[in-house]
C-alpha atoms as a PDB file:
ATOM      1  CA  UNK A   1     182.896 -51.386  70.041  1.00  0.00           C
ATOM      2  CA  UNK A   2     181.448 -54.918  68.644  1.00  0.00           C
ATOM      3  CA  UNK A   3     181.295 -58.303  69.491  1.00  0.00           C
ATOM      4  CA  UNK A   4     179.676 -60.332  66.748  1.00  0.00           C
ATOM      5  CA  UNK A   5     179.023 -63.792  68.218  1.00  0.00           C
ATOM      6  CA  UNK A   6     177.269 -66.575  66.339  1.00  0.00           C
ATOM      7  CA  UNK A   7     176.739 -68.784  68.703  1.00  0.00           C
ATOM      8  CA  UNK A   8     174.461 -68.929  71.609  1.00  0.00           C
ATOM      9  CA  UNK A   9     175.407 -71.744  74.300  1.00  0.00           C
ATOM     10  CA  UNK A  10     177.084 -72.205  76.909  1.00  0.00           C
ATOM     11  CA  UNK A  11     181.180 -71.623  77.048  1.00  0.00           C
ATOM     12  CA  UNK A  12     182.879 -73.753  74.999  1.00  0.00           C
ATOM     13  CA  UNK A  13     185.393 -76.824  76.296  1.00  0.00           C
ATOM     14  CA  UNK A  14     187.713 -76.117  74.106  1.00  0.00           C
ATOM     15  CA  UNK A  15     188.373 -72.824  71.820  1.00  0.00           C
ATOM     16  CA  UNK A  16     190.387 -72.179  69.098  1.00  0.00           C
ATOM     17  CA  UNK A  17     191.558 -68.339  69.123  1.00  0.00           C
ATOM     18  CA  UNK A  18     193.528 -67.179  66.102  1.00  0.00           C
ATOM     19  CA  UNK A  19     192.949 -63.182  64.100  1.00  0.00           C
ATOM     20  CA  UNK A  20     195.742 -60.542  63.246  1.00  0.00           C
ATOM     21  CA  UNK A  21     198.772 -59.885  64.325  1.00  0.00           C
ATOM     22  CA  UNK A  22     198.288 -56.888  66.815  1.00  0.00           C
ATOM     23  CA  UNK A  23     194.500 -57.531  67.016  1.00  0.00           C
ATOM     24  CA  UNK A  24     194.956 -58.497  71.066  1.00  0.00           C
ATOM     25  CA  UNK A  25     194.579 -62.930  70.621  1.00  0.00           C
ATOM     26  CA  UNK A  26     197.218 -62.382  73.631  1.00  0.00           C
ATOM     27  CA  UNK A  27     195.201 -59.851  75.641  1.00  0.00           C
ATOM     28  CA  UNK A  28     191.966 -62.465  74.618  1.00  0.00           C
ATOM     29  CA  UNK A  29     193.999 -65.527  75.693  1.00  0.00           C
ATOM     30  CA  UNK A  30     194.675 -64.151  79.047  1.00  0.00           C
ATOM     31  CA  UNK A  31     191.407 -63.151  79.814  1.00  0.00           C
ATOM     32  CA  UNK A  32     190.319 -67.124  79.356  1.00  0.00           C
ATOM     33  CA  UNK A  33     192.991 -67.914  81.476  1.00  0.00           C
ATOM     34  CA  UNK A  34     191.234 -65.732  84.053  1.00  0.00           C
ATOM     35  CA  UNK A  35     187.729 -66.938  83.619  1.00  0.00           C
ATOM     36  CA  UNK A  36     189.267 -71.189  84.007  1.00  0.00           C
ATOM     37  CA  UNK A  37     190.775 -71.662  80.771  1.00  0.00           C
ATOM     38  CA  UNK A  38     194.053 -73.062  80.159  1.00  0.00           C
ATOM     39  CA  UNK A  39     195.636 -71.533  77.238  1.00  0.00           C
ATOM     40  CA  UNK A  40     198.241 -72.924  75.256  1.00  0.00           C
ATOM     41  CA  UNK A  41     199.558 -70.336  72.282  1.00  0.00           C
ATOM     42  CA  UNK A  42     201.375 -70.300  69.401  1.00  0.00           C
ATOM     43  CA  UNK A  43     201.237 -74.057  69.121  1.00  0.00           C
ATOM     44  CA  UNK A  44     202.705 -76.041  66.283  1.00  0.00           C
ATOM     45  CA  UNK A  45     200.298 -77.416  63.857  1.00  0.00           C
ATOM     46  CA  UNK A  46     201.834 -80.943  64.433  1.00  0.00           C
ATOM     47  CA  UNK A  47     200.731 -80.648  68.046  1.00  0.00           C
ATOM     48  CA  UNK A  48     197.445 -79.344  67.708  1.00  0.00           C
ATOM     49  CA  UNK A  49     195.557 -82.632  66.808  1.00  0.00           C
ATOM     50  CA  UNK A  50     197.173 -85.046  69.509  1.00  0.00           C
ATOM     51  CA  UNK A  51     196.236 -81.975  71.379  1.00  0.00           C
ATOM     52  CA  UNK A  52     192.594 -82.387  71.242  1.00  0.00           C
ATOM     53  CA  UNK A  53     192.477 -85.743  71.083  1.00  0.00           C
ATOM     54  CA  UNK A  54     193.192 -85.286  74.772  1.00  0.00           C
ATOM     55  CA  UNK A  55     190.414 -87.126  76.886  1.00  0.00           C
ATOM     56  CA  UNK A  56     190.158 -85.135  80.070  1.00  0.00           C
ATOM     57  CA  UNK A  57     190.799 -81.644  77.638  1.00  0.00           C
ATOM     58  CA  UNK A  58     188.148 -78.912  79.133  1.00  0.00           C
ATOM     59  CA  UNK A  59     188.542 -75.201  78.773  1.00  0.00           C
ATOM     60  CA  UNK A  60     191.345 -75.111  76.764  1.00  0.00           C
ATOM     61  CA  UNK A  61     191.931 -72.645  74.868  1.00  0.00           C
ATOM     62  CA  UNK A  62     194.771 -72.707  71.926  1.00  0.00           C
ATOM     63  CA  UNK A  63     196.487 -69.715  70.122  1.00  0.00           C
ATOM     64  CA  UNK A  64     197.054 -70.324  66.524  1.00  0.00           C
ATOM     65  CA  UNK A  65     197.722 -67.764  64.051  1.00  0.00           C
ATOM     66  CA  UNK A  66     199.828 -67.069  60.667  1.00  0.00           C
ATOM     67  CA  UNK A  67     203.143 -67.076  62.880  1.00  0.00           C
ATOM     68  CA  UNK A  68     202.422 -70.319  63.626  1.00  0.00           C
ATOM     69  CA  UNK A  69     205.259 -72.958  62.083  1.00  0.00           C
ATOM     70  CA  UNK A  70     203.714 -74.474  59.392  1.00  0.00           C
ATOM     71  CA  UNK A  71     200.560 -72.432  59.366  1.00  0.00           C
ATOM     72  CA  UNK A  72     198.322 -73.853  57.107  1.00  0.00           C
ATOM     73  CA  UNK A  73     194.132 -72.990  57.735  1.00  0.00           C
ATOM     74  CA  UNK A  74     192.828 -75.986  56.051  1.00  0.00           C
ATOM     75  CA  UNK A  75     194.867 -78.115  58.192  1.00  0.00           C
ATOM     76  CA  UNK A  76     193.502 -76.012  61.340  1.00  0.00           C
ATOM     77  CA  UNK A  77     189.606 -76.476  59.934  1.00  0.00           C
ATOM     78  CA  UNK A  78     190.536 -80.143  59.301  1.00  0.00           C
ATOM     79  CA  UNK A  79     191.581 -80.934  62.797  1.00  0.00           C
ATOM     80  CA  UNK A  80     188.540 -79.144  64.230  1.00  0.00           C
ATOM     81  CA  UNK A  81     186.076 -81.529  61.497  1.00  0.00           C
ATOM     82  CA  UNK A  82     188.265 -84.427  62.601  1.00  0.00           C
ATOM     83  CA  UNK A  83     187.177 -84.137  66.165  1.00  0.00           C
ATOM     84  CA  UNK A  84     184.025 -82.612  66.374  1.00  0.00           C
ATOM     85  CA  UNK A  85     183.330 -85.457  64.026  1.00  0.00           C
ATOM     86  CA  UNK A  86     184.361 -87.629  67.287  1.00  0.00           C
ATOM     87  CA  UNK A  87     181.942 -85.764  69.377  1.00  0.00           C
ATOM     88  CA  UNK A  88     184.527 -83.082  70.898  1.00  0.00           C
ATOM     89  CA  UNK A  89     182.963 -79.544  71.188  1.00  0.00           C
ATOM     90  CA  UNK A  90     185.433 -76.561  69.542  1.00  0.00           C
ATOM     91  CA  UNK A  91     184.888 -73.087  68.565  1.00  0.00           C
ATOM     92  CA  UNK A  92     186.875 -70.785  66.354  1.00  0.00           C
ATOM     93  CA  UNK A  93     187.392 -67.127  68.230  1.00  0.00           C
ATOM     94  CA  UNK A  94     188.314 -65.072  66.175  1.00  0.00           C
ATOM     95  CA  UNK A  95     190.283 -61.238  67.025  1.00  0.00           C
ATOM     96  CA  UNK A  96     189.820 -58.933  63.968  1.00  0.00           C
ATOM     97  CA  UNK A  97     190.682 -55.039  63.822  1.00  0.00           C
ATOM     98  CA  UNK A  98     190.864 -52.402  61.041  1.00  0.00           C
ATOM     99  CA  UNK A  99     193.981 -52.041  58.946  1.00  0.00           C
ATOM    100  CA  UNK A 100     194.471 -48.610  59.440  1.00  0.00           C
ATOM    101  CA  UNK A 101     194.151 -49.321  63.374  1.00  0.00           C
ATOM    102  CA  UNK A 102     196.406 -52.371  63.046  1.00  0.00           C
ATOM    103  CA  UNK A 103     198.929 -50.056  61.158  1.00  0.00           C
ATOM    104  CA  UNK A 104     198.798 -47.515  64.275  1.00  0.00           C
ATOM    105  CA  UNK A 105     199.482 -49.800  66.721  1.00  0.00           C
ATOM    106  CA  UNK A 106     202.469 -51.299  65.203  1.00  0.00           C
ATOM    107  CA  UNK A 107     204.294 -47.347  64.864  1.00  0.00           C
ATOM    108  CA  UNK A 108     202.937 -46.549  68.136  1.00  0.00           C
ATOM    109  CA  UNK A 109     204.797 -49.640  69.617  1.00  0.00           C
ATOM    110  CA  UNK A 110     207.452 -49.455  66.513  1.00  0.00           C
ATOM    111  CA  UNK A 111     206.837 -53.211  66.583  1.00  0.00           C
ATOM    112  CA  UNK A 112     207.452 -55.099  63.186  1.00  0.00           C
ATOM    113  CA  UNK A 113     204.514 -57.042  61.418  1.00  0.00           C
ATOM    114  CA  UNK A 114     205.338 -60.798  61.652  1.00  0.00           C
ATOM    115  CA  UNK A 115     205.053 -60.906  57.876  1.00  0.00           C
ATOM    116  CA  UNK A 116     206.550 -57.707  57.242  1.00  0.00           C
ATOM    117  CA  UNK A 117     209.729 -57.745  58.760  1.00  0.00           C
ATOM    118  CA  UNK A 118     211.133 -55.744  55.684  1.00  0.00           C
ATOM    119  CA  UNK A 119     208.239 -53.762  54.484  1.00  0.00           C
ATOM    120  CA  UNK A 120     205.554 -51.424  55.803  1.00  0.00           C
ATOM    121  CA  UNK A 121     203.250 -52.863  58.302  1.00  0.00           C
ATOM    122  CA  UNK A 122     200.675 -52.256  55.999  1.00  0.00           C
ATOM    123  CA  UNK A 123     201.592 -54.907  53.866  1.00  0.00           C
ATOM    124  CA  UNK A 124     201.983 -57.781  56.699  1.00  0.00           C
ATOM    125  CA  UNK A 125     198.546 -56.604  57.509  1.00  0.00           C
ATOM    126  CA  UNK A 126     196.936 -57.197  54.294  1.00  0.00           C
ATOM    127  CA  UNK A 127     199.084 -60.708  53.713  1.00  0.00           C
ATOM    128  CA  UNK A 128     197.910 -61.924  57.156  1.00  0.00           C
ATOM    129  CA  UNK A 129     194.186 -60.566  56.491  1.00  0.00           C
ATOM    130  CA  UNK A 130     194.041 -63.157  53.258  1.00  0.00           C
ATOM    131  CA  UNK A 131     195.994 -65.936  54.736  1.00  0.00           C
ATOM    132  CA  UNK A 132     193.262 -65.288  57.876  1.00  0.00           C
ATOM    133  CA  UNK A 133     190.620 -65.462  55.661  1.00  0.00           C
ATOM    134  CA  UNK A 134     188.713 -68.603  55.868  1.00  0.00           C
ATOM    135  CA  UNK A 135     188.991 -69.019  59.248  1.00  0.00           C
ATOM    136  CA  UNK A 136     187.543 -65.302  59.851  1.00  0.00           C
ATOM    137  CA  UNK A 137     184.457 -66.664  57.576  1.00  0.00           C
ATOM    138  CA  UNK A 138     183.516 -70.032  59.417  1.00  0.00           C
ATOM    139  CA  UNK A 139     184.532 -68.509  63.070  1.00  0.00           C
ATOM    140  CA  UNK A 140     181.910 -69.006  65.436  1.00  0.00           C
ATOM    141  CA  UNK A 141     182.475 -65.813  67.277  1.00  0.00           C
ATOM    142  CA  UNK A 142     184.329 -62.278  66.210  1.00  0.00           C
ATOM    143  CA  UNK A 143     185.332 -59.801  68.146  1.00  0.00           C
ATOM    144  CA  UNK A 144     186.445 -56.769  66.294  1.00  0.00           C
ATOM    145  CA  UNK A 145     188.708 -54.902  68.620  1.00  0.00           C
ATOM    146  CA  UNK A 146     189.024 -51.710  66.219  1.00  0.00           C
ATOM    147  CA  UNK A 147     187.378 -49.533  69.110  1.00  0.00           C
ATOM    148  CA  UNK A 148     188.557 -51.653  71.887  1.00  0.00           C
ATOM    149  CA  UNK A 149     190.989 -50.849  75.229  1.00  0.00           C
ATOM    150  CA  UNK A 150     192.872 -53.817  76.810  1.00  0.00           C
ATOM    151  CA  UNK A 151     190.430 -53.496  79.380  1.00  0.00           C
ATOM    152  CA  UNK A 152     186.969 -53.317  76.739  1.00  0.00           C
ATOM    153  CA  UNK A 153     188.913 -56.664  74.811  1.00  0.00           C
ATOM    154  CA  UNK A 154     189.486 -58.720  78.458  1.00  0.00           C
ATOM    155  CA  UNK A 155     185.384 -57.536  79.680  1.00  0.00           C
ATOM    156  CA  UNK A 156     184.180 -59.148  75.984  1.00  0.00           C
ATOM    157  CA  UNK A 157     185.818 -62.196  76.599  1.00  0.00           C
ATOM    158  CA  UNK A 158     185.010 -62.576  80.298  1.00  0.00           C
ATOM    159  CA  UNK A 159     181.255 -62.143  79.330  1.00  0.00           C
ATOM    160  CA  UNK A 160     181.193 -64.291  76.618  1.00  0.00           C
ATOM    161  CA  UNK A 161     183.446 -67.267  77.647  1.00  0.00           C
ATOM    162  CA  UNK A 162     183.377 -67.344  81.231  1.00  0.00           C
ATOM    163  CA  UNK A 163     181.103 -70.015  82.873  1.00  0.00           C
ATOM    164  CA  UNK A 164     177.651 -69.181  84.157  1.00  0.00           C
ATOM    165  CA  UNK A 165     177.991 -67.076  87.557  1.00  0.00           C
ATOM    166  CA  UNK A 166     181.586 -67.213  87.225  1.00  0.00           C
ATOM    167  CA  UNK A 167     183.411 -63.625  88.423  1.00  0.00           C
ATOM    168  CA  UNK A 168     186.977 -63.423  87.163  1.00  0.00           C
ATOM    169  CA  UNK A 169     188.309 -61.545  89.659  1.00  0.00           C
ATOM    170  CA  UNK A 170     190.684 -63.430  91.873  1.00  0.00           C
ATOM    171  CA  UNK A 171     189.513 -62.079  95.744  1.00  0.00           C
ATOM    172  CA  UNK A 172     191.936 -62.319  98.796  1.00  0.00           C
ATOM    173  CA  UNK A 173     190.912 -60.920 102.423  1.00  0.00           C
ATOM    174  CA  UNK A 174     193.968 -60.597 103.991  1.00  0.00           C
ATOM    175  CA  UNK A 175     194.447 -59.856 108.208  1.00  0.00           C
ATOM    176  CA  UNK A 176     197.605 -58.142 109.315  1.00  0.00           C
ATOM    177  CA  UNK A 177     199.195 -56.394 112.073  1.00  0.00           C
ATOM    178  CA  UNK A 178     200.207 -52.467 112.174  1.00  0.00           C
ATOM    179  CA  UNK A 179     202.919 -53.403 114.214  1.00  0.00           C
ATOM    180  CA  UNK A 180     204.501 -55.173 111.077  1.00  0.00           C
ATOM    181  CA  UNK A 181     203.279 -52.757 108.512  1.00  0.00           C
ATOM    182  CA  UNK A 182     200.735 -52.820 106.052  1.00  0.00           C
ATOM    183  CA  UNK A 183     200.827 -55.042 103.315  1.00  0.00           C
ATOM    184  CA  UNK A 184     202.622 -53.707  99.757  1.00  0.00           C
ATOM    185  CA  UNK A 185     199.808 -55.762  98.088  1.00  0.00           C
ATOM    186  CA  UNK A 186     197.115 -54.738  99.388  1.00  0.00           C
ATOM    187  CA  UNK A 187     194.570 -52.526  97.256  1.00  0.00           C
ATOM    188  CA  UNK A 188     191.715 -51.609  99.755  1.00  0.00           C
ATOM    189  CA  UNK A 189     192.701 -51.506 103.258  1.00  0.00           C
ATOM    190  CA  UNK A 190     190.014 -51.271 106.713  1.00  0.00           C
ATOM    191  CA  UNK A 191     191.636 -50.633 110.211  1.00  0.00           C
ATOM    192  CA  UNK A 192     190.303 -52.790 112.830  1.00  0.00           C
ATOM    193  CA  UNK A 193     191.283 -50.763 115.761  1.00  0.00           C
ATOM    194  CA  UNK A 194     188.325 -48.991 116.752  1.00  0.00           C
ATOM    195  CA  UNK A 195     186.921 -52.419 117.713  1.00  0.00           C
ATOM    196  CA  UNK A 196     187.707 -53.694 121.579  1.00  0.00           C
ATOM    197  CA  UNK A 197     190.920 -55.373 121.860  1.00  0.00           C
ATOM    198  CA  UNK A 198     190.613 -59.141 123.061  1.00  0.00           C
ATOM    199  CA  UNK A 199     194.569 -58.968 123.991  1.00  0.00           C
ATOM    200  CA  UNK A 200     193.063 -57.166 127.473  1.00  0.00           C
ATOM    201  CA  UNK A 201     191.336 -60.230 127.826  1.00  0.00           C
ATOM    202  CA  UNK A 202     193.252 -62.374 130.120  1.00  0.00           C
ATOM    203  CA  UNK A 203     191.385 -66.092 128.905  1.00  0.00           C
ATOM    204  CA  UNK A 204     191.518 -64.579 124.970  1.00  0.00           C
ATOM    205  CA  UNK A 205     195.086 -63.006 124.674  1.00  0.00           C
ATOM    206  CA  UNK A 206     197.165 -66.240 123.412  1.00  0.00           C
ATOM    207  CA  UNK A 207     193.838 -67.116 121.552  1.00  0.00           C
ATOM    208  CA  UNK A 208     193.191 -65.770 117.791  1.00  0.00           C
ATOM    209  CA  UNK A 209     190.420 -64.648 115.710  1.00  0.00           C
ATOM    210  CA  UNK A 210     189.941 -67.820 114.265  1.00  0.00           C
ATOM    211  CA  UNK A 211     188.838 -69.394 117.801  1.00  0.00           C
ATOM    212  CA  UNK A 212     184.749 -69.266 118.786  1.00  0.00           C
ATOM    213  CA  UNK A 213     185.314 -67.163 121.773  1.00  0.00           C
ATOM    214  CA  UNK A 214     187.569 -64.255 120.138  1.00  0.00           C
ATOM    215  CA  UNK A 215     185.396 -63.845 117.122  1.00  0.00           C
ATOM    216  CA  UNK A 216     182.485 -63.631 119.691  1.00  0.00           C
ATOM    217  CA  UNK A 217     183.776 -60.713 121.986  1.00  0.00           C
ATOM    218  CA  UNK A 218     185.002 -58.631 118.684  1.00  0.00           C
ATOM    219  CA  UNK A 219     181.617 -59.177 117.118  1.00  0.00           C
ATOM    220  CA  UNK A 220     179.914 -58.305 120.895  1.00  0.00           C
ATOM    221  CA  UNK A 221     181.436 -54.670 120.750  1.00  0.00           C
ATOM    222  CA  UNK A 222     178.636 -51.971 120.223  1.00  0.00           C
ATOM    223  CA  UNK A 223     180.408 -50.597 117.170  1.00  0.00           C
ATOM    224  CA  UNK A 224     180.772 -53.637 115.255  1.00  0.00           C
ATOM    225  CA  UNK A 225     177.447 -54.458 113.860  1.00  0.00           C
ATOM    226  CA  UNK A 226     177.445 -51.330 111.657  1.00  0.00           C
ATOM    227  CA  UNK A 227     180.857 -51.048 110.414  1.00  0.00           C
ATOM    228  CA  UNK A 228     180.719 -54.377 109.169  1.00  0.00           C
ATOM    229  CA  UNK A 229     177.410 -54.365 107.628  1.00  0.00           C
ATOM    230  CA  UNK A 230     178.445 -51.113 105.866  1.00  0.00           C
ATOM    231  CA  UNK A 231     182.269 -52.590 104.867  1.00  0.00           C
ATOM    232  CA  UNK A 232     180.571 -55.806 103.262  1.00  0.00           C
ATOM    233  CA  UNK A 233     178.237 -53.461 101.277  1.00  0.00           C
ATOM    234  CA  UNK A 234     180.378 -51.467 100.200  1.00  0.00           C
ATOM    235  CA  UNK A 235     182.491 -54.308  99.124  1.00  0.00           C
ATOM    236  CA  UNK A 236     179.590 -55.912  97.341  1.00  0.00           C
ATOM    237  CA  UNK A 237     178.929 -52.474  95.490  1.00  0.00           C
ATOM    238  CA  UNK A 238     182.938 -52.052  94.383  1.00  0.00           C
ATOM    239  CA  UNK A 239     183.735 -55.659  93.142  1.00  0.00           C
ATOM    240  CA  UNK A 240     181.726 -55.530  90.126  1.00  0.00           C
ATOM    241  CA  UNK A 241     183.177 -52.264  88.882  1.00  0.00           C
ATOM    242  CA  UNK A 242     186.717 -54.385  89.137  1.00  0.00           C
ATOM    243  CA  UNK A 243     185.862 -56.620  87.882  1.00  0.00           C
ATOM    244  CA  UNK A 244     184.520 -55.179  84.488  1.00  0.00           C
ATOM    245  CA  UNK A 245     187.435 -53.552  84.298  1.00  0.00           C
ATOM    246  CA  UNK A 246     189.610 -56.227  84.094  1.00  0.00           C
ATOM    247  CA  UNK A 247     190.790 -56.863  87.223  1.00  0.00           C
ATOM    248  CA  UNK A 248     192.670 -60.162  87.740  1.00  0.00           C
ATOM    249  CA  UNK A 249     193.778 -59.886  91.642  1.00  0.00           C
ATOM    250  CA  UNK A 250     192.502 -57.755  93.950  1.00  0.00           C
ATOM    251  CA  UNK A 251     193.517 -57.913  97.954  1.00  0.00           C
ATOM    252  CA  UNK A 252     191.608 -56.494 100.899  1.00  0.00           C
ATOM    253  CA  UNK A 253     193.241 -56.334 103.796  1.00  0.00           C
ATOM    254  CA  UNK A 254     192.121 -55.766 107.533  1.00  0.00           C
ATOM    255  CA  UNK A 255     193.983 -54.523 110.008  1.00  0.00           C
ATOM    256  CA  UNK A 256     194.418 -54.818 113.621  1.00  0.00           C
ATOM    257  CA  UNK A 257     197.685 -53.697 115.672  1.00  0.00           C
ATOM    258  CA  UNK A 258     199.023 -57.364 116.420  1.00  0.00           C
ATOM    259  CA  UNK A 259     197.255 -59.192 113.424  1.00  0.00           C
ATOM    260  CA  UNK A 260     196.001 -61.558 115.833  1.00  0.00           C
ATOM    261  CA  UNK A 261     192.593 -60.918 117.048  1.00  0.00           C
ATOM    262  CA  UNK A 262     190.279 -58.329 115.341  1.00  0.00           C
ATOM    263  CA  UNK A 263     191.577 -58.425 112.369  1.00  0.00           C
ATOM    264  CA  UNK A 264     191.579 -62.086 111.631  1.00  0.00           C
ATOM    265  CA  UNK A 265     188.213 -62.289 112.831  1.00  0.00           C
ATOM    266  CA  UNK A 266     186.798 -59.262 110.834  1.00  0.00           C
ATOM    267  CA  UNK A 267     188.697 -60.688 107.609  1.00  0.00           C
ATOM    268  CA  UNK A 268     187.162 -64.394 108.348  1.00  0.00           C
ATOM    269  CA  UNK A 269     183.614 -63.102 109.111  1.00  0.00           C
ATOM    270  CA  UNK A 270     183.848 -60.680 105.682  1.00  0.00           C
ATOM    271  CA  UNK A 271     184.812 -64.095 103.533  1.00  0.00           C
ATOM    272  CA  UNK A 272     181.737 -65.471 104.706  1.00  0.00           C
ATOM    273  CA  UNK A 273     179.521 -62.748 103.641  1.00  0.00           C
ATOM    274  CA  UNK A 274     181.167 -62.383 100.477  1.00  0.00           C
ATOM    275  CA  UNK A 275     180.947 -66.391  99.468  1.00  0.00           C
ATOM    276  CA  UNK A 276     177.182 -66.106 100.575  1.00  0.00           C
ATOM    277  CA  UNK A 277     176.927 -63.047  97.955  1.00  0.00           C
ATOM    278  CA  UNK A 278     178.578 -64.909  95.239  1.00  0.00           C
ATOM    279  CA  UNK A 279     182.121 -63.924  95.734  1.00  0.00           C
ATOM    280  CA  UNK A 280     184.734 -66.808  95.983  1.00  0.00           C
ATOM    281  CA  UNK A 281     187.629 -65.811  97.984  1.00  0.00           C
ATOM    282  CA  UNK A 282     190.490 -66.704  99.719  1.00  0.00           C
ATOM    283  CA  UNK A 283     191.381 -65.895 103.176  1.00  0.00           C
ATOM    284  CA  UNK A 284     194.850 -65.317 104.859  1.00  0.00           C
ATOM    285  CA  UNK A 285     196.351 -64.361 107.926  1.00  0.00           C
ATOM    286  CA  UNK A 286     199.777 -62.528 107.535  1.00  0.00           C
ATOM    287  CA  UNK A 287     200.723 -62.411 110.934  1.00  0.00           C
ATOM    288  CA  UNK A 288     198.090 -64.803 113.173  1.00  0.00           C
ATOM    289  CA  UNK A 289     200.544 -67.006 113.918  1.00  0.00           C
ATOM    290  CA  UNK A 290     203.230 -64.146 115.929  1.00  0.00           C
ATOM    291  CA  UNK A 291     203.223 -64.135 119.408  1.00  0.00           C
ATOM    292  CA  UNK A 292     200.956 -61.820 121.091  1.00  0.00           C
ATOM    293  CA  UNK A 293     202.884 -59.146 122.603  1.00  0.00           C
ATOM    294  CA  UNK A 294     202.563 -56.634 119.756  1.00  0.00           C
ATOM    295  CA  UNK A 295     199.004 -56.771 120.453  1.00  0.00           C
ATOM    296  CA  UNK A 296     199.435 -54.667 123.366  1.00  0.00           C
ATOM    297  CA  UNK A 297     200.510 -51.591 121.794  1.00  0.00           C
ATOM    298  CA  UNK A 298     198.460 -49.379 119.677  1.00  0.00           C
ATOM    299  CA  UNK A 299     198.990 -47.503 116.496  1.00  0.00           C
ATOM    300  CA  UNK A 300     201.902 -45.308 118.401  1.00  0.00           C
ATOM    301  CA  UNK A 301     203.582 -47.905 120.344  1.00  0.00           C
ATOM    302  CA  UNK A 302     202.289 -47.009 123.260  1.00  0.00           C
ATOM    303  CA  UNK A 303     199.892 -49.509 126.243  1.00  0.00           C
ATOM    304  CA  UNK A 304     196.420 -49.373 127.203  1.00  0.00           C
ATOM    305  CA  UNK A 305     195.511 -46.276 128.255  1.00  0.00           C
ATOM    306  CA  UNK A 306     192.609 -46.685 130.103  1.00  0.00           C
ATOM    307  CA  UNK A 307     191.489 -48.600 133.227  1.00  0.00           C
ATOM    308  CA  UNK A 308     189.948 -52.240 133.465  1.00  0.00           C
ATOM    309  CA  UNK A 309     191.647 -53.812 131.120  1.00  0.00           C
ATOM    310  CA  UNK A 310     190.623 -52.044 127.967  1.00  0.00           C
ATOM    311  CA  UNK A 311     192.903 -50.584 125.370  1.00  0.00           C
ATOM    312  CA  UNK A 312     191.794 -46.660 124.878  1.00  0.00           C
ATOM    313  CA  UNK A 313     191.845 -45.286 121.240  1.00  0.00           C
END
């Protein structure tokens, strides 16, 4: 696996991404959608120089390759002279791959080369490599995905291109109830219902996790300390591994039996520690806003089952 870069600065406002057909400029321009960049692909030539003569333009990033109508490389490398002449930053990113791996993909996905529609892909290859060729030689950075999974292609890009401290993964902490099921989305999931139930609480039942008092009284029972300190570290130790993998969403969800109380306060106290380790994320409440009866019955339906007011487990 390589990733030849010639450049050494910070991330680009706006990239150019062109290569081969096949090479992954789709996978690539995804992955810069992940890490803030808007991408635009495929666009006409005609287009692309009112295009960056946009003012506010900032992390854009702009698909242009031999499909493109009109495709003409001089009049790419022109536009980019014409307005880094104006004082615009742009970069050429260039996706290259072997021909005989090129060739492999195409049978294996018994697509037809854009240039080839008639012959062997072979041929469309080697058209598109020459008609490529100029822009592969001034292209500020090239990343030959011979080697490369979908997953090695999107980590290159995210590295390279993706803003100081910036973590591509796209983190939501999610509360729910059991009562209503747990949520199809969710891809980690922590059940809340060890923790004391505020519903026994008559001054904290029509109260939620979000309120002072609630979050206090879950966080005040014996077992909490040490479940949460070990759920946020594991949490801590898993995101990066999903993040070099690719991942684009990933949602943990928390779960309590009404979705009201322990759950929403677990979930709000776990964005906190995240956001303080560096992890943006978004926090919602599936079911915070039902009314509180379902909060009363554990994972079997059935009430408290022991005396003074707290629910037994």
């Amino acid at each position: 696996m390589t990733a030849d870069a010639r450049i050494d600065e910070p991330p680009p406002p706006v990239l150019v991404v062109t290569g081969l057909s096949g090479a992954g400029k789709s996978t690539a321009l995804k992955a810069l959608e992940d890490v803030g960049y808007e991408a635009v692909d495929n666009l006409p030539l005609s287009l692309l120089g009112p295009l960056l003569a946009v003012p506010d333009a900032n992390r854009l990033a702009i698909g242009i390759d031999a499909r493109t109508r009109a495709f003409d490389p001089e009049l790419v490398l022109d536009a980019i002279a014409d307005h880094a002449i104006k004082g615009r930053t742009i970069r050429i990113l260039y996706i290259d791959c072997a021909g005989n791996e090129l060739v492999r993909r195409f049978s294996e996905t018994r697509r037809r080369h854009p240039l080839a529609l008639d012959r062997p892909a072979g041929d469309g290859v080697a058209m598109e490599r020459e008609m490529l060729a100029e822009l592969r030689r001034v292209a500020d950075v090239v990343i030959d995905t011979t080697d490369f999974s979908t997953n090695d292609l999107r980590r290159a890009v995210s590295t390279r291109f993706g803003a100081p401290g910036h973590k591509a993964l796209t983190l939501t902490l999610m509360s729910f109830g059991y009562a209503r099921g747990v949520p199809r989305d969710a891809d980690l999931v922590f059940d809340m219902r060890f923790l004391r139930n505020p519903h026994w609480m008559p001054d904290l039942r029509a109260k939620t996790g979000t309120d002072r008092a609630v979050r206090a009284y879950v966080e005040g029972d014996p077992g909490y300390r040490e479940a949460f300190a070990a759920i946020v570290a594991l949490l801590t130790m898993l995101l990066p591994g999903y993040a070099r993998e690719g991942r684009a969403y990933l949602t943990v969800a928390f779960g309590c039996t009404g979705g009201r109380h322990r759950s929403v306060a677990v979930a709000e106290a776990a964005g906190e520690a995240l956001r303080e380790a560096g992890w943006v994320n978004a926090v919602v409440h599936r079911d915070r806003t039902h009314g509180p009866e379902d909060d009363a019955l554990d994972a079997d339906g059935h009430g408290p089952q022991q005396a003074g007011g707290e629910k037994g487990l």
